[in-house]
N, C-alpha and C. Protein backbone atom coordinates (compact mmCIF):
# COMPACT_ATOMS: atom_id res chain seq x y z
N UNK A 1 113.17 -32.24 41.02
CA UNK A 1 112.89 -30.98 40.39
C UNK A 1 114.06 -30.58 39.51
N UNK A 2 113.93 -30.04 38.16
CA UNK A 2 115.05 -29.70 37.23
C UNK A 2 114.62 -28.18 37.04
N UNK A 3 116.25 -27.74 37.67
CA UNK A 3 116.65 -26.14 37.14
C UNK A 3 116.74 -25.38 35.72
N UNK A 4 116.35 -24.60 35.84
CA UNK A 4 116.17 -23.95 34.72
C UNK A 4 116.39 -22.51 34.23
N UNK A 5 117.76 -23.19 33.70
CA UNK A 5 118.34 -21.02 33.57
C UNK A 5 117.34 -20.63 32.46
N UNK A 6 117.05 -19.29 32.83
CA UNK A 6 117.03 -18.19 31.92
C UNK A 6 117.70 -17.62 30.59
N UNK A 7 117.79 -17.80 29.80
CA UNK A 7 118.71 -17.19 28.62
C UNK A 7 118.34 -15.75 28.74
N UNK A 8 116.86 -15.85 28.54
CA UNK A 8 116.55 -14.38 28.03
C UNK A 8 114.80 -13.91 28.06
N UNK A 9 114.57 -13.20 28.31
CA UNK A 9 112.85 -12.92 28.19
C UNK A 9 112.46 -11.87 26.98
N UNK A 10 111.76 -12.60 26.02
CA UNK A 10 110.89 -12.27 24.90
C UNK A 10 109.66 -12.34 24.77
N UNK A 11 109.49 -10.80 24.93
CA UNK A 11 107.65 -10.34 25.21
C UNK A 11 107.09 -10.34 23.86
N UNK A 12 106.33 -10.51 23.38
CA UNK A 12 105.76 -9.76 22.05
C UNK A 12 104.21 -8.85 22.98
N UNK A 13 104.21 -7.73 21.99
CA UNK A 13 102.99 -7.21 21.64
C UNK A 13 102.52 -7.52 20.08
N UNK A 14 101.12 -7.81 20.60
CA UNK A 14 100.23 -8.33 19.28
C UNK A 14 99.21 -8.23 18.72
N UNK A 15 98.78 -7.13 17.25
CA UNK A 15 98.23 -6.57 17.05
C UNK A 15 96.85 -7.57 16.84
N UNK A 16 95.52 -7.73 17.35
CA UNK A 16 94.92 -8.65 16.76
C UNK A 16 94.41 -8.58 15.41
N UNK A 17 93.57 -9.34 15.30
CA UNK A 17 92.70 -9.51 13.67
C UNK A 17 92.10 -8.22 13.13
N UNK A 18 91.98 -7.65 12.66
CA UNK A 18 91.18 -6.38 12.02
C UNK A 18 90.67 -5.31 13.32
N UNK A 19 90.07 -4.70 13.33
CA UNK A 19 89.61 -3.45 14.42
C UNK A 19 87.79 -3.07 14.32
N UNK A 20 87.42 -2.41 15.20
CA UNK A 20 86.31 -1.63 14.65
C UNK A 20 85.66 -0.69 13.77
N UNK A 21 87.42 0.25 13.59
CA UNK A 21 87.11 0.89 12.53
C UNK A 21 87.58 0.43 11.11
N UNK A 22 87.78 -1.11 11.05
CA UNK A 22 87.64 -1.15 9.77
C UNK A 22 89.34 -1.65 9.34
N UNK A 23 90.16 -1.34 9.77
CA UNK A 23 91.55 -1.45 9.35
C UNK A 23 91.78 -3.13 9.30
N UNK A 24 93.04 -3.46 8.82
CA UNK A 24 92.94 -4.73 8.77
C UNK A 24 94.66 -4.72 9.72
N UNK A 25 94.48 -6.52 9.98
CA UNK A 25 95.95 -6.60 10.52
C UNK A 25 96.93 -6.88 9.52
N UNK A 26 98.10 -6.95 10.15
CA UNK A 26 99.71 -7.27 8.92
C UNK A 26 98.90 -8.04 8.10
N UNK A 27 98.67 -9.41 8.99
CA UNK A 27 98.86 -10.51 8.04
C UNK A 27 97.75 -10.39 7.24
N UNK A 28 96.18 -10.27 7.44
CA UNK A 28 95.21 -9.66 6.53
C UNK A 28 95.81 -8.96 5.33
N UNK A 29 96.34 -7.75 5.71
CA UNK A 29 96.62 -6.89 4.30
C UNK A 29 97.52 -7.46 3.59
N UNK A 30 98.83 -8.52 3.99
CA UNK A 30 99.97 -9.35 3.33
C UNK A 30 99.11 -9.90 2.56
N UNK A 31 97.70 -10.40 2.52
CA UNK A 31 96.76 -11.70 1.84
C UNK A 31 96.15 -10.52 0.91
N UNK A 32 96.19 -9.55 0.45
CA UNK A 32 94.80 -8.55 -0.26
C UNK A 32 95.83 -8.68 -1.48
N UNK A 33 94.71 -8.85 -2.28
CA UNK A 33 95.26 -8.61 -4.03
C UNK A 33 95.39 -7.02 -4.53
N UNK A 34 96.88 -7.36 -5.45
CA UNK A 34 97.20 -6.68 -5.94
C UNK A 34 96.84 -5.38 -6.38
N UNK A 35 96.54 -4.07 -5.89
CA UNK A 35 95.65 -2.94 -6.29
C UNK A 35 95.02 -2.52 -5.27
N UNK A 36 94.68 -3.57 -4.20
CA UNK A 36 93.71 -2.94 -3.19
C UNK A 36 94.21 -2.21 -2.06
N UNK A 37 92.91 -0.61 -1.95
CA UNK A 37 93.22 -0.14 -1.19
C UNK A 37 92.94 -0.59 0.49
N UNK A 38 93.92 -0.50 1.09
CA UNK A 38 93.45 -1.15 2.38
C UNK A 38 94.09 0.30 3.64
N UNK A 39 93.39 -0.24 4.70
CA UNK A 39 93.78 0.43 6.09
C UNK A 39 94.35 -0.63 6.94
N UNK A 40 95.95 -0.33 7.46
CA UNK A 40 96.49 -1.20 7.98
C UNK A 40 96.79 -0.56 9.25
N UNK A 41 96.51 -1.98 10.49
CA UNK A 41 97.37 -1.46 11.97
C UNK A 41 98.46 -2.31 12.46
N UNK A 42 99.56 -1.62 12.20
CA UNK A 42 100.70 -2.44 13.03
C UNK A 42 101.53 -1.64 13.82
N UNK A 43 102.57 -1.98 13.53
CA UNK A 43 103.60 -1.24 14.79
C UNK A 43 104.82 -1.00 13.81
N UNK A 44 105.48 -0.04 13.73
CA UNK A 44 106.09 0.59 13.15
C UNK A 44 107.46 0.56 13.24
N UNK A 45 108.56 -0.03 12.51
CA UNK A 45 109.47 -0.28 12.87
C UNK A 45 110.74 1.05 11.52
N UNK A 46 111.44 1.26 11.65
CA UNK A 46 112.58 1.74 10.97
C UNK A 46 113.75 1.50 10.41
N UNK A 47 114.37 0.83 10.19
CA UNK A 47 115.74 0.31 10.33
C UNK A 47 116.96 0.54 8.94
N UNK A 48 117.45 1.41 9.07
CA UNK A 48 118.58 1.96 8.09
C UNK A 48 117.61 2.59 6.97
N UNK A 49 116.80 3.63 7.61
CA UNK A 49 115.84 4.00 6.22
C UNK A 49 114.71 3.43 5.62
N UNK A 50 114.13 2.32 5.70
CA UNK A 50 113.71 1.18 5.82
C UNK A 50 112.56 1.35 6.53
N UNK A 51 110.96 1.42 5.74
CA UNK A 51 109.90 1.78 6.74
C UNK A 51 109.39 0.32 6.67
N UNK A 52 108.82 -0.27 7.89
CA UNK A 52 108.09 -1.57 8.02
C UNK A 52 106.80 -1.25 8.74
N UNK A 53 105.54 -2.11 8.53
CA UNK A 53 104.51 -2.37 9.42
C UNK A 53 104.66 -3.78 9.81
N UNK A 54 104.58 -3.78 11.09
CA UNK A 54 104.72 -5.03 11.64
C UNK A 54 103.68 -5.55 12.82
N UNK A 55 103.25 -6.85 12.45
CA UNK A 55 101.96 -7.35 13.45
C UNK A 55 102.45 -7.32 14.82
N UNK A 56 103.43 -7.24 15.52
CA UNK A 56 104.44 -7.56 16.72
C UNK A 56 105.48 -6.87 16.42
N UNK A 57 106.19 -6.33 18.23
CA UNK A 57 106.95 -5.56 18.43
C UNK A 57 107.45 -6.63 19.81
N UNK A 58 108.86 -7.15 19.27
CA UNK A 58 109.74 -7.72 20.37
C UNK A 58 109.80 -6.88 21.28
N UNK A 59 109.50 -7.12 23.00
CA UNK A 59 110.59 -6.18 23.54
C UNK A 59 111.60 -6.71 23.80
N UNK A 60 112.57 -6.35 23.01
CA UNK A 60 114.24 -6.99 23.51
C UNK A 60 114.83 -5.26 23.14
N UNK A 61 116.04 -5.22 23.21
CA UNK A 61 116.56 -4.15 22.91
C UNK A 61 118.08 -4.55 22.25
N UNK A 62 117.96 -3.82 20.85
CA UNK A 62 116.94 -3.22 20.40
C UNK A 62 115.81 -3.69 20.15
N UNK A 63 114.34 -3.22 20.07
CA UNK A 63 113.40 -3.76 19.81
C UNK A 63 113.41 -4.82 18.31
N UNK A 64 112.46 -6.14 18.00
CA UNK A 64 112.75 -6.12 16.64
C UNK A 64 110.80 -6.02 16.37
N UNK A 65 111.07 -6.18 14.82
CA UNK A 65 109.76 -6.44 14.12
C UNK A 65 109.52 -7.96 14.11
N UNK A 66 108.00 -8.50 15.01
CA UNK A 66 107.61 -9.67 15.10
C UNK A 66 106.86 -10.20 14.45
N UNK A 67 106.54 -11.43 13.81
CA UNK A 67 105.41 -11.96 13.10
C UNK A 67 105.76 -11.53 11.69
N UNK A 68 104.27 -11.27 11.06
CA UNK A 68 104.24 -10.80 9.58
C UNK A 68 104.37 -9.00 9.45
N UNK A 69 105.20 -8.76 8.40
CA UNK A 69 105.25 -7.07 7.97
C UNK A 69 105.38 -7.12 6.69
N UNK A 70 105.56 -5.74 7.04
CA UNK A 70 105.05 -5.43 5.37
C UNK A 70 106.03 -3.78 5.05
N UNK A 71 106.47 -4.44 3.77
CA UNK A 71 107.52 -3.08 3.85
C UNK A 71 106.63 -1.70 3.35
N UNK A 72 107.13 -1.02 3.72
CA UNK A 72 106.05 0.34 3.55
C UNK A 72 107.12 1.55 2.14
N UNK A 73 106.49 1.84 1.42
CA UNK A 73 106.93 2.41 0.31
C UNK A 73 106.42 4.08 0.13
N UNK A 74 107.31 5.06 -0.24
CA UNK A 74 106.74 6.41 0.00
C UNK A 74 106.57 7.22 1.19
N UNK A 75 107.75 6.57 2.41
CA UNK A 75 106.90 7.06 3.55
C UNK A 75 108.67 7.12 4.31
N UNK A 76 108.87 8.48 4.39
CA UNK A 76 110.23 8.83 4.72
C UNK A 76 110.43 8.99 6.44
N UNK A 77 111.17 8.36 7.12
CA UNK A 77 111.17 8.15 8.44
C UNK A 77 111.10 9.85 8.86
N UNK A 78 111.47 10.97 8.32
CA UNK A 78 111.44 12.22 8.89
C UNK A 78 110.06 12.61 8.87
N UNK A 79 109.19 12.16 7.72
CA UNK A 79 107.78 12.36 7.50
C UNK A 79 107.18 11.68 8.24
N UNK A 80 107.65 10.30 8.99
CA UNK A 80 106.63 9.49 9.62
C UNK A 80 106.30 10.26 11.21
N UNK A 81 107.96 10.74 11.18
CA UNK A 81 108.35 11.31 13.12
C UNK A 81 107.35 12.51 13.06
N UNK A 82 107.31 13.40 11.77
CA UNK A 82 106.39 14.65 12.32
C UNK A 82 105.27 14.47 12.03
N UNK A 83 104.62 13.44 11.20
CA UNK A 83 103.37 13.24 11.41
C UNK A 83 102.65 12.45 12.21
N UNK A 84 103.77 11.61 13.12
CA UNK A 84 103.32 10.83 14.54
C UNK A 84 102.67 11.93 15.50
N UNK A 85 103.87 12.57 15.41
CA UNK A 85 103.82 13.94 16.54
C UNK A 85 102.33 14.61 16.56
N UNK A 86 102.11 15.14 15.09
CA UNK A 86 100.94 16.13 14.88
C UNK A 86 99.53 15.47 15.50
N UNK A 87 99.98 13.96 15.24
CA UNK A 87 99.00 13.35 15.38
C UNK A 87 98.31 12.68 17.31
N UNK A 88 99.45 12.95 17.95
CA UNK A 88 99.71 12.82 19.15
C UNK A 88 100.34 11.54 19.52
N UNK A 89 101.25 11.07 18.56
CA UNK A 89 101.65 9.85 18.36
C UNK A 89 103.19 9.81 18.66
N UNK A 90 103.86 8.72 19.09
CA UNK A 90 105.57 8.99 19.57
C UNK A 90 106.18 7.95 18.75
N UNK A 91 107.33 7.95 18.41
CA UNK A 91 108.07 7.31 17.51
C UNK A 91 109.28 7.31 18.63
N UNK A 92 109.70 6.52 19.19
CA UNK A 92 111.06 5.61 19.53
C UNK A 92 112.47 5.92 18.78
N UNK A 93 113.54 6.35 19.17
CA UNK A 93 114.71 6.12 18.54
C UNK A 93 116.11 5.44 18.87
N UNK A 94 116.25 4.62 18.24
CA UNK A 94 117.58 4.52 18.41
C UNK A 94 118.92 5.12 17.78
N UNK A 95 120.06 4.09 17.83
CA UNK A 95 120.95 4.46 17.30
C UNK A 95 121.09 4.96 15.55
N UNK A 96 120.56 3.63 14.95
CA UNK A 96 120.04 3.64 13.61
C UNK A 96 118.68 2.67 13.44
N UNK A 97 117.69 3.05 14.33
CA UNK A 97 116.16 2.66 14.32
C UNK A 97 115.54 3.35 14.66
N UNK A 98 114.30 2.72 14.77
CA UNK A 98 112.76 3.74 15.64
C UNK A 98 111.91 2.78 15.52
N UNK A 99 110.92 3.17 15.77
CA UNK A 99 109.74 2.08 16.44
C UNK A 99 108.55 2.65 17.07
N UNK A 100 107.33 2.33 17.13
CA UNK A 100 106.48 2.71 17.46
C UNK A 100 106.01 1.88 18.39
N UNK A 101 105.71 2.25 19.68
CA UNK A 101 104.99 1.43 20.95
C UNK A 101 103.85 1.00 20.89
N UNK A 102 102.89 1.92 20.15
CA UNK A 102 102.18 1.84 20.07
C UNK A 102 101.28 1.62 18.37
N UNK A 103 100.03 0.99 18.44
CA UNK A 103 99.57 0.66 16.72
C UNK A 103 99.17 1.73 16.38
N UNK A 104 99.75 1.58 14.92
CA UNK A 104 99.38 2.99 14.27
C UNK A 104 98.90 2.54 12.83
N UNK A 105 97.88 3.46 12.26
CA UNK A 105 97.23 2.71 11.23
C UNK A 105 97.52 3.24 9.71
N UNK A 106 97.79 2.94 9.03
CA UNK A 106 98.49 3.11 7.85
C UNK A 106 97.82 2.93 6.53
N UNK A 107 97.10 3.86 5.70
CA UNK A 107 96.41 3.74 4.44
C UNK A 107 96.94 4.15 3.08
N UNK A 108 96.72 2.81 2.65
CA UNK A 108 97.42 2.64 1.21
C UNK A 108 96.92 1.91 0.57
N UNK A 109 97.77 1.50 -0.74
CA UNK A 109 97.19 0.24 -1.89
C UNK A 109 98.69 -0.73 -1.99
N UNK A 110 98.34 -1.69 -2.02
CA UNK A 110 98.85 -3.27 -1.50
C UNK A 110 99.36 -3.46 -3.15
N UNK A 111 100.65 -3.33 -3.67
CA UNK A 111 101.68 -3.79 -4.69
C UNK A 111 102.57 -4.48 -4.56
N UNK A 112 102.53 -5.92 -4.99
CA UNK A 112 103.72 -6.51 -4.95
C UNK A 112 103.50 -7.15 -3.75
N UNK A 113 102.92 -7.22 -3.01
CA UNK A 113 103.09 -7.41 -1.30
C UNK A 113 103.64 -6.21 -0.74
N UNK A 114 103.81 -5.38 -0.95
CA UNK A 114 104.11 -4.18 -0.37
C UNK A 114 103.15 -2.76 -0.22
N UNK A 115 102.89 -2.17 0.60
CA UNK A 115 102.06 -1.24 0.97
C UNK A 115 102.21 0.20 0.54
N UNK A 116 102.08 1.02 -0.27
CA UNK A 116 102.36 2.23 -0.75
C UNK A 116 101.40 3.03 0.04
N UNK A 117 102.27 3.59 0.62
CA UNK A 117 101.84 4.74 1.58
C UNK A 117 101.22 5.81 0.91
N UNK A 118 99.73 5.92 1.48
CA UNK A 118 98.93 7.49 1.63
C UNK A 118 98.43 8.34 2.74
N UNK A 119 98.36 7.77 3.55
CA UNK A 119 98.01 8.41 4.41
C UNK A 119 98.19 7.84 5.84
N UNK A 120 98.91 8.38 6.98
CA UNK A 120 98.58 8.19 8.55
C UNK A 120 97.62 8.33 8.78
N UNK A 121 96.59 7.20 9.09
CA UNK A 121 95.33 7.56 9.39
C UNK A 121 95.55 8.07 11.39
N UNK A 122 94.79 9.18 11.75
CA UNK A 122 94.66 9.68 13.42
C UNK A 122 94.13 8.50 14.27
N UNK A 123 95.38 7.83 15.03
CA UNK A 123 94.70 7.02 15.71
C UNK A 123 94.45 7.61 17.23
């Protein structure tokens, strides 16, 4: 029998393929041409100002962003925290991050590979 240390345990959470109501996942909306409006669900990451949607949420600590994301444009981490809230939604903080535990769905139009924020859709 061969021993076997531990380094470390890396969970992911993982958003699947599209939803019922319609939203798509990271990697779906990373693939939509240029202009289109789409509804995205990922997990929400922060980092030095820096809004991301991300298909996966490491739990390590600090948490990271897993898989495919997508940088999010127009969408100010103070605006994201009080419209989590209104929405009954919690945003995570760290030192200089945040994060969302949970998927949250995000509507915009897809530029560049990047997502221009309009709206928190109520999940």
């Amino acid at each position: 029998m061969r021993a076997m240390g531990v380094v470390g345990l890396l969970t992911l959470m993982v958003v699947g393929c599209g939803s019922d109501d319609g939203s798509l996942s990271v990697p779906e909306a990373y693939n939509e041409p240029q202009g289109a409006s789409v509804q995205v669900a990922g997990f929400v990451f922060v980092d030095d100002g820096a809004v991301r949607l991300c298909e996966a949420i490491a739990e390590s600590f600090p948490p990271q962003c897993g898989g495919t994301s997508i940088d999010v444009d127009g969408l100010a981490p103070a605006v994201l925290a009080a419209k989590l809230v209104y929405a009954g939604g919690d945003l995570a903080v760290g030192e200089d991050f945040a994060w969302t535990n949970e998927v949250v769905t995000i509507s915009g139009q897809m530029q560049g590979g990047r997502l221009q924020f309009e709206v928190l859709v109520g999940n």
